[in-house]
Protein backbone atom coordinates (compact mmCIF):
# COMPACT_ATOMS: atom_id res chain seq x y z
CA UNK A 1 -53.11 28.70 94.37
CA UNK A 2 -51.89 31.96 95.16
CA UNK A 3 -50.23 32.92 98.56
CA UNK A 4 -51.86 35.25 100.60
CA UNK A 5 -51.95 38.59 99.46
CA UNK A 6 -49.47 41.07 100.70
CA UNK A 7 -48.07 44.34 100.26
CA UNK A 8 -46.49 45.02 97.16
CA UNK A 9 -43.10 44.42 96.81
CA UNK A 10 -41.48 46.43 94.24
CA UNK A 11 -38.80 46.35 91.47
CA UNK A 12 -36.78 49.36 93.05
CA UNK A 13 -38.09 51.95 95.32
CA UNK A 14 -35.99 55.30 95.82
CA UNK A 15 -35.33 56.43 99.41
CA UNK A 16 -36.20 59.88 100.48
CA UNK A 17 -35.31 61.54 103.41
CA UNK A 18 -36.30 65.15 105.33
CA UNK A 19 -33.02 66.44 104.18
CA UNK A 20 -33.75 66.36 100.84
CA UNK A 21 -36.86 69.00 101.66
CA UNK A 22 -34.61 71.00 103.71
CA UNK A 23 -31.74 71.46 101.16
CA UNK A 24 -34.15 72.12 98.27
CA UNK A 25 -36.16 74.52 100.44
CA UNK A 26 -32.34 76.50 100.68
CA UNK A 27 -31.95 76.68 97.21
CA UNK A 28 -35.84 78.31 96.79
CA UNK A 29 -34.86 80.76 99.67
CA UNK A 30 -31.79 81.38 97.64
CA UNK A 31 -33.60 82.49 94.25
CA UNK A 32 -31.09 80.90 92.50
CA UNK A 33 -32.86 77.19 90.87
CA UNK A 34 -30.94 76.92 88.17
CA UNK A 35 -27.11 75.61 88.14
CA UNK A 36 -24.86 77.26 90.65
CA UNK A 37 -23.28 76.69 94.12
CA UNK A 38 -24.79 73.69 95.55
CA UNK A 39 -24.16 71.99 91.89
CA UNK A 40 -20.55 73.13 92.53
CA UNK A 41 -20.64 71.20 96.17
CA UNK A 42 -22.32 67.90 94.80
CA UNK A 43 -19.05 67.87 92.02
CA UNK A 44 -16.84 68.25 94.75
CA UNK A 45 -18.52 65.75 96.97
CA UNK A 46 -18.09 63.16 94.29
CA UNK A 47 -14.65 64.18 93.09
CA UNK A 48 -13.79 63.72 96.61
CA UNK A 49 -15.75 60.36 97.34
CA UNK A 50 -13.97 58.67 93.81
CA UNK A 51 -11.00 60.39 94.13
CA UNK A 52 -10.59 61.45 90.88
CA UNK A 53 -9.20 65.61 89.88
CA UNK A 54 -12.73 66.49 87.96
CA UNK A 55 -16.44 65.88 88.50
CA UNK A 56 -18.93 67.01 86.26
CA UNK A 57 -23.09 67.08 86.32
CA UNK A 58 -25.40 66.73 83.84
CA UNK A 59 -28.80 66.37 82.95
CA UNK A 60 -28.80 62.57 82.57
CA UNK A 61 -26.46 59.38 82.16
CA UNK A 62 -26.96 59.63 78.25
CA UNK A 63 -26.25 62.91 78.71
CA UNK A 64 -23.20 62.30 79.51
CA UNK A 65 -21.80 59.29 77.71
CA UNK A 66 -22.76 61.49 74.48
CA UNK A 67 -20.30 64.98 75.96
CA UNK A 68 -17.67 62.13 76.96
CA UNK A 69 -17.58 60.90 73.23
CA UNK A 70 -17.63 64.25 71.92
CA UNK A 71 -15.06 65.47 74.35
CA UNK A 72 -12.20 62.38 73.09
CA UNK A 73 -13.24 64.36 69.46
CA UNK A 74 -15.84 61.42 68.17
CA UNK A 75 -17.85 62.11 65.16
CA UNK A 76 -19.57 60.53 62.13
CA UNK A 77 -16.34 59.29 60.76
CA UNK A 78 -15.60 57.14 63.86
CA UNK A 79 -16.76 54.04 64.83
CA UNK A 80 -17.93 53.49 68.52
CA UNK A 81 -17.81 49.68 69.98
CA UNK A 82 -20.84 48.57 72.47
CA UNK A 83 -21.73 45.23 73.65
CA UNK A 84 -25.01 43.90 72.53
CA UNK A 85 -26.96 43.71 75.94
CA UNK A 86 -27.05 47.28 77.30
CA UNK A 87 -29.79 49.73 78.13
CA UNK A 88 -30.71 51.41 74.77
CA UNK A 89 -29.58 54.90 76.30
CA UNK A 90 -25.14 53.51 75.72
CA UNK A 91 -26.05 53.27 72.18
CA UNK A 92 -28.64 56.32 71.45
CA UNK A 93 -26.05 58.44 73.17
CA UNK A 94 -23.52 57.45 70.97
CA UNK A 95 -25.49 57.52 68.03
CA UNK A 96 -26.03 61.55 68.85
CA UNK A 97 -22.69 61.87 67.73
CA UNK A 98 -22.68 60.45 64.38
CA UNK A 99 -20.76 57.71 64.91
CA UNK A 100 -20.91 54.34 63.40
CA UNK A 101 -22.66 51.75 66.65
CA UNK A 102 -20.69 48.58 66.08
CA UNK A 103 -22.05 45.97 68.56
CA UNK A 104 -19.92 42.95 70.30
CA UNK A 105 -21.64 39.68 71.60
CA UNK A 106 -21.22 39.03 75.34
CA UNK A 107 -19.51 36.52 77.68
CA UNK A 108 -21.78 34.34 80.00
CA UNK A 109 -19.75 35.25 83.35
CA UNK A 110 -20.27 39.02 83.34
CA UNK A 111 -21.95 40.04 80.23
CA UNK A 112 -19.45 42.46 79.52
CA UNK A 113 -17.61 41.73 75.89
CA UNK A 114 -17.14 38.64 74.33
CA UNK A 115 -13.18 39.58 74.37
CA UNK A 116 -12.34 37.78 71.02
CA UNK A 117 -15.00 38.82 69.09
CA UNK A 118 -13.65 42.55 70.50
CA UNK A 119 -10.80 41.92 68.98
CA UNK A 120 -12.36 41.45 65.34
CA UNK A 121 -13.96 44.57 65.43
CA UNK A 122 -11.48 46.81 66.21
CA UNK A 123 -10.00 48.78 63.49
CA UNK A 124 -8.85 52.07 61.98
CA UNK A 125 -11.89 53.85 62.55
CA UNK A 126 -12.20 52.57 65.71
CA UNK A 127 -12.76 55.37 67.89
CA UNK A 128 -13.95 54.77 71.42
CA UNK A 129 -15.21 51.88 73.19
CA UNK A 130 -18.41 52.11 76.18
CA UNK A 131 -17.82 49.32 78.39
CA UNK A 132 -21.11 48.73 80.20
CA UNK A 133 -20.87 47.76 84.35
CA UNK A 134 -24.40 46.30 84.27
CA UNK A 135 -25.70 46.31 87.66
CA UNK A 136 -22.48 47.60 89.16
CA UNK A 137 -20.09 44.60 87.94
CA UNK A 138 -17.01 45.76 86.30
CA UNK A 139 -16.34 45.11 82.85
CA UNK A 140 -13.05 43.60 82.25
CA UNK A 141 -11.26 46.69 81.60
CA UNK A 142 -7.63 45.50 82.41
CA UNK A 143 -8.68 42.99 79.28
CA UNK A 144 -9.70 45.92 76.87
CA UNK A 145 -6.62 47.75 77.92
CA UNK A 146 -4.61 45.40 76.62
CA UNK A 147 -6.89 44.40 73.67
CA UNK A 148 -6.28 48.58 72.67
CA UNK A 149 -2.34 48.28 73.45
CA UNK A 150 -1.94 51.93 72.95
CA UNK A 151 -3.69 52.47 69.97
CA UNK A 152 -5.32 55.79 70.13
CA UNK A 153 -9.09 54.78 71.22
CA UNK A 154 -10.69 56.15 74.38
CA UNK A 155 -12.41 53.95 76.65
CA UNK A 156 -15.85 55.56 78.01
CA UNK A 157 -16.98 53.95 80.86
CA UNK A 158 -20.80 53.48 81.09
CA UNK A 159 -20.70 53.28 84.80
CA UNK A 160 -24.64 54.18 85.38
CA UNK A 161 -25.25 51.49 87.34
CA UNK A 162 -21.98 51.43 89.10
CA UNK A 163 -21.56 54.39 91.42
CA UNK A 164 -19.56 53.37 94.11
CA UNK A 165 -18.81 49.86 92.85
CA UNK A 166 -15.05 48.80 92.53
CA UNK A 167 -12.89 46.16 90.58
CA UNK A 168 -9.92 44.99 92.14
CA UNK A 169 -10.62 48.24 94.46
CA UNK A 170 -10.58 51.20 92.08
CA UNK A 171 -13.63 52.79 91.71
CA UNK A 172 -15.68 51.42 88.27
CA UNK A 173 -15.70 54.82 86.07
CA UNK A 174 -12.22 56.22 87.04
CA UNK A 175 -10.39 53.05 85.18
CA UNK A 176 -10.87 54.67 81.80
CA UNK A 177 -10.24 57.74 79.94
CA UNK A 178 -14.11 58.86 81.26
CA UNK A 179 -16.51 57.88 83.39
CA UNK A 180 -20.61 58.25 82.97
CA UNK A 181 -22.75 57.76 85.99
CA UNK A 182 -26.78 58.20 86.35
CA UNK A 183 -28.64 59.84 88.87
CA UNK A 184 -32.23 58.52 87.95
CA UNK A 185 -34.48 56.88 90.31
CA UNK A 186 -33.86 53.31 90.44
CA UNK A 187 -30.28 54.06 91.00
CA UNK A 188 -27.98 53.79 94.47
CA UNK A 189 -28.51 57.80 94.55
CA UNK A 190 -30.99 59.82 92.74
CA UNK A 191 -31.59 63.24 91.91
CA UNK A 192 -34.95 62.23 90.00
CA UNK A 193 -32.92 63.05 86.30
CA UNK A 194 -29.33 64.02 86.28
CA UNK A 195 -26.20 61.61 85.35
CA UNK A 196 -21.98 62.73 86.60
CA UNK A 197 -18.75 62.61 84.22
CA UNK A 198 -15.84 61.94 85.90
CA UNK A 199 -11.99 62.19 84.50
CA UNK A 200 -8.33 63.04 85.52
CA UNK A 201 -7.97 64.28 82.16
CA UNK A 202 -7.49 68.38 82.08
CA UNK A 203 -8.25 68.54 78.84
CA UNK A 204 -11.09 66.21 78.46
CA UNK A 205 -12.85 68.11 81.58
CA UNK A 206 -12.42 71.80 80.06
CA UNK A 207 -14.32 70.25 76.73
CA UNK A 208 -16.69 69.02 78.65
CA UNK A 209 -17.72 71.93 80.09
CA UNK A 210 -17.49 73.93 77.34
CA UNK A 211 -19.59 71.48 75.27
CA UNK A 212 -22.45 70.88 78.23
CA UNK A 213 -22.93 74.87 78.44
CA UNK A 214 -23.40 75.80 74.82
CA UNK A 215 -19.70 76.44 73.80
CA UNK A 216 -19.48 79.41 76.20
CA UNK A 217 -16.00 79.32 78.66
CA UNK A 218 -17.01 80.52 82.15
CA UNK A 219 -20.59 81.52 83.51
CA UNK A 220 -23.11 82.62 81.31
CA UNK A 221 -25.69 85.62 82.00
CA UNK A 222 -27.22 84.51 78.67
CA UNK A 223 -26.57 88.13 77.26
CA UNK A 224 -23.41 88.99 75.51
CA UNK A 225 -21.42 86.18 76.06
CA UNK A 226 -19.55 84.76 72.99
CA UNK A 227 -20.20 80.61 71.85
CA UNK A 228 -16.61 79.55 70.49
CA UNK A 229 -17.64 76.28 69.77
CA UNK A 230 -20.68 74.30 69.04
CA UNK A 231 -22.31 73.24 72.74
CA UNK A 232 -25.47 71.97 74.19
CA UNK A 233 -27.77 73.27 77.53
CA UNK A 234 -26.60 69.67 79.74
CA UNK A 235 -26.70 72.15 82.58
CA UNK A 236 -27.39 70.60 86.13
CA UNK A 237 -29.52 72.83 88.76
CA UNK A 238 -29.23 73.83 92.32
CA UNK A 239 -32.47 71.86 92.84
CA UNK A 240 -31.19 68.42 91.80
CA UNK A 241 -27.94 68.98 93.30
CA UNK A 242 -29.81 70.08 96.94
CA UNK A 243 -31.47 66.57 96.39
CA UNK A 244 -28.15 64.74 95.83
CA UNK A 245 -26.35 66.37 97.87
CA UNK A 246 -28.73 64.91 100.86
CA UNK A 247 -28.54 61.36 99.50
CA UNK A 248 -24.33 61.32 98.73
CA UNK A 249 -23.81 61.13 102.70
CA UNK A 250 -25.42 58.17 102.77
CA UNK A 251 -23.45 56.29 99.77
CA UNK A 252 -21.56 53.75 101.69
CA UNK A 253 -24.28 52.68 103.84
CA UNK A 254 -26.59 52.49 100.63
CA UNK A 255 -23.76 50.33 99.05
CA UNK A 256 -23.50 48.09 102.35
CA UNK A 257 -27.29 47.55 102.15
CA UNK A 258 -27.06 46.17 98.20
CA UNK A 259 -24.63 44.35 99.21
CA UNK A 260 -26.29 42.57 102.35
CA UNK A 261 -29.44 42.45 100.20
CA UNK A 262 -27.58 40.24 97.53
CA UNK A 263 -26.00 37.86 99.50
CA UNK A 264 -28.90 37.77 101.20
CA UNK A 265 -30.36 36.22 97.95
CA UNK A 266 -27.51 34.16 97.24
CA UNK A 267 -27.69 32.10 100.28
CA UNK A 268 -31.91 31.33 100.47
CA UNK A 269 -31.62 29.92 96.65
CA UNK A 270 -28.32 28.18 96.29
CA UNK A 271 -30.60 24.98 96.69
CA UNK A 272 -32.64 25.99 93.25
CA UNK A 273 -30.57 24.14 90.75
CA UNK A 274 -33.34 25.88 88.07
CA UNK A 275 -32.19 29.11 89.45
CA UNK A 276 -28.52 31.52 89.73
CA UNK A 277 -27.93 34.63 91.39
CA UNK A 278 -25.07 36.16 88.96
CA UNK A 279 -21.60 36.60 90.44
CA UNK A 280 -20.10 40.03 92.32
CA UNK A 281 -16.91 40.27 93.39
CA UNK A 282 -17.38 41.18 96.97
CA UNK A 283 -13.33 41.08 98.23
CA UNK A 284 -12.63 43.44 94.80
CA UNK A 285 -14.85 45.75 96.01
CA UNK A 286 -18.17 45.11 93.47
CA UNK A 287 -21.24 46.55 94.88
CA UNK A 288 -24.65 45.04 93.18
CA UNK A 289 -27.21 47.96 92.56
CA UNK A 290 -29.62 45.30 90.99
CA UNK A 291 -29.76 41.31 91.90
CA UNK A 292 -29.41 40.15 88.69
CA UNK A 293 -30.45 36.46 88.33
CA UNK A 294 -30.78 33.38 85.29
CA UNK A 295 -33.48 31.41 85.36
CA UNK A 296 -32.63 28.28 83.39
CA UNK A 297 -36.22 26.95 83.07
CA UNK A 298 -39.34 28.66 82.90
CA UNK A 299 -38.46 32.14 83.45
CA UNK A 300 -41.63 34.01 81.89
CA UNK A 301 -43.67 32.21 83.83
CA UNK A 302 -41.94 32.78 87.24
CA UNK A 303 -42.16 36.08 86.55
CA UNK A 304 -45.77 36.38 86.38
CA UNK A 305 -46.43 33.59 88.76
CA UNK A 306 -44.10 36.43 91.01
CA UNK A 307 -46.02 38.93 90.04
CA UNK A 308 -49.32 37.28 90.98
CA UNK A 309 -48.12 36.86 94.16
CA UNK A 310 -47.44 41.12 94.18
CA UNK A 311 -43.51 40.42 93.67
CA UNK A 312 -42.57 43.02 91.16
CA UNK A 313 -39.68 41.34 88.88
CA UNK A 314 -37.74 43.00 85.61
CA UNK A 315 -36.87 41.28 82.59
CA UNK A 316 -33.31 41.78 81.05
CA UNK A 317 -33.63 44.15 78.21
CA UNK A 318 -33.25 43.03 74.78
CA UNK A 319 -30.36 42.70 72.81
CA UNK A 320 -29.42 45.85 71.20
CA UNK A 321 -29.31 44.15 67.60
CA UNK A 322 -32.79 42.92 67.95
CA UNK A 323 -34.02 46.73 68.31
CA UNK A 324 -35.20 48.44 65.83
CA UNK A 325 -32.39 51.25 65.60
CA UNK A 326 -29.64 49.04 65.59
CA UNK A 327 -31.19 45.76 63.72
CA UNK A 328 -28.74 42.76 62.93
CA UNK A 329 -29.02 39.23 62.27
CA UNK A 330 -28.96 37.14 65.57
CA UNK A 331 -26.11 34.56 64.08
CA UNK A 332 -23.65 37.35 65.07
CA UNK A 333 -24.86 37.66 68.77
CA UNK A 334 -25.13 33.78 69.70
CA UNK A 335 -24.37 34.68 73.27
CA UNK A 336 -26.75 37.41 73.68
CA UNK A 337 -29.33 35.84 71.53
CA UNK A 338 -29.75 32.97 74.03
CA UNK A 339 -29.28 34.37 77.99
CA UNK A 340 -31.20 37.46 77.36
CA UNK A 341 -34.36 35.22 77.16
CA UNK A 342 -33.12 33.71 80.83
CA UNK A 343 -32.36 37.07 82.73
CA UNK A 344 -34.18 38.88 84.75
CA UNK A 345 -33.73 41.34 88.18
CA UNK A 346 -35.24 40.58 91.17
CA UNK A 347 -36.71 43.05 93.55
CA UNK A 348 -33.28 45.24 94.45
CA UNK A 349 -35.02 47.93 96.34
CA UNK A 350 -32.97 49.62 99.49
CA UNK A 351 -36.18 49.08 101.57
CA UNK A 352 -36.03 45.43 101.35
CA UNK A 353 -35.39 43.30 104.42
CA UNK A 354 -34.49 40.38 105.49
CA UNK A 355 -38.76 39.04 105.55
CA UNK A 356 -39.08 40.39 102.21
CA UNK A 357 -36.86 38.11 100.51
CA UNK A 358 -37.29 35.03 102.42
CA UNK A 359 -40.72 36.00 101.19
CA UNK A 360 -39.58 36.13 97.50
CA UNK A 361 -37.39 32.97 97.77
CA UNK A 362 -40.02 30.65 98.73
CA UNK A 363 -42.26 32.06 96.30
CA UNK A 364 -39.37 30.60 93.86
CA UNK A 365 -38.94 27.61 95.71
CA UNK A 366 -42.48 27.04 95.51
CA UNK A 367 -42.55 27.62 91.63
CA UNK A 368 -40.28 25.39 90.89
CA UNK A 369 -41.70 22.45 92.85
CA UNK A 370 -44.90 22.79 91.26
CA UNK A 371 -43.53 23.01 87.91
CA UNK A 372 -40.44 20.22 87.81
């Protein structure tokens, strides 16, 4: 029997405010859509905000993880190390550049690397590792400092899900050599499409924006200008800035709202033995964009039982070496091959209250009586 019908709840909703309108209707009046000043202001904002010496924006989070690669100097004699359970985008950007995808099982506490089996992969063509920060929990990056122990491999951080999330209190995407942050919708801050770079590395920043504005140093008028090396068009405009630049002055109450959300969860099922709401580390300064949770029993069908019931869920995604692209057996990825089939979000939206997941938690309460 269902429950009685309600509103949708959804997945992820983005918030969008008056200011947005005004700041975009600035750049219009200006004539100027393209990138330029107020794409200049967002950079500083965030430089400011991580406290790190250079900010850069791009057109999306793949975007740039593939400029940050090319920017340490990878190509298609390297190899570039990525756990197994990622969003496709950490591996198709790296695969842009050529470079050999070599894929690490996971650890059940985080699902950042399985550190051993790390370890076994690492060798001389080793040239950059993308730690992922899935839903803004920090990937054991003191470990794979060590792990490296000076070796000359770059760490890339894929910190898309991760802006403003910290472990042990440094912001997640200023740890490593560079930092990649998305901008898309279901994210704390959204500028529809767009993704950040972030470094205190001189060098690495110049090549970056070299690279993103088709190898041409300075502005270009798109006349004369001359292309000294081989770049791209990652430019970022005035528009999406206008819209970010609206939503960054919100961050930290966006971030206090995850936060509240998750515990929020935490405490109304830590009765559901059939049911865990995946660790944060609050005091270290973790900020959940997305309540991850594993479902021990039954998940597929609490999903749709949720959705029913109007409760918009997401499964995990699949292992990368079960897609198509990146194909492997499944005896290498034990870890991955098993939880995957257990996770899934639940509804992580900023507009959620306090109703709205009591809601959802009975629901699951409910599920799991029927279905002992």
């Amino acid at each position: 029997m269902l429950e009685k019908k309600k509103k949708k709840i959804n997945f992820w909703e983005p918030i969008i405010g008056t200011q947005e309108i005004k700041n975009i209707k600035k750049v219009l009046n200006m004539n100027w859509p393209n990138e330029g000043l107020f794409t200049k202001l967002l950079e500083e904002k965030i430089k400011k905000i991580l406290g790190v010496k250079y900010a850069v924006c791009t057109t999306s989070g793949t975007a740039s993880i593939f400029l940050s690669l090319k920017a340490v100097g990878v190509s298609r004699k390297h190899e570039v190390i990525i756990p197994d359970i990622t969003f496709g985008a950490t591996a198709m950007a790296a695969s842009l550049t050529g470079a050999k995808i070599v894929l690490v099982d996971v650890n059940k506490e985080n699902l950042s690397f399985n550190l051993k089996e790390l370890k076994k992969k690492i060798n001389n063509k080793t040239k950059a590792i993308l730690p992922v920060h899935i839903s803004g929990r920090g990937a054991n990056l003191k470990d794979i400092k060590k792990i490296i122990n000076r070796k000359k491999i770059f760490i890339i951080e894929d910190a898309a899900e991760a802006l403003y999330s910290k472990s042990n209190n440094q912001f997640l995407g200023t740890i490593g050599d560079l930092g990649c942050f998305s901008l898309t919708a279901s994210k704390t801050i959204t500028t529809g499409q767009g993704g950040v770079i972030v470094t205190n590395n001189n060098n690495f920043f110049k090549k970056v924006k070299l690279l993103k504005n088709q190898g041409i140093v300075g502005k270009s008028d798109g006349g004369n200008v001359k292309h000294t090396i081989i770049g791209y068009n990652f430019k970022f405009t005035n528009l999406q800035a206008a819209m970010g630049l609206a939503q960054i002055t919100s961050l930290k109450k966006r971030a206090a709202k995850l936060i509240k959300n998750n515990k929020m969860y935490r405490d109304k099922l830590k009765s559901v033995s059939e049911i865990k709401v995946l660790n944060f580390n609050f005091s270290k300064g973790e900020v959940p964009l997305w309540t991850d949770v594993i479902a021990y029993k039954k998940r597929d069908k609490l999903i749709d039982y949720l959705r029913l019931n109007n409760v918009e869920c997401r499964k995990f995604w699949f292992p990368l070496h079960l897609q198509k692209p990146f194909k492997q057996s499944s005896k290498k990825f034990k870890v991955s091959s098993l939880i995957y089939k257990k996770l899934f979000w639940l509804p992580s939206s900023l507009n959620l209250n306090e109703k709205k997941i009591s809601f959802i938690c009975n629901l699951i309460k409910k599920f799991y009586k029927k279905n002992k």
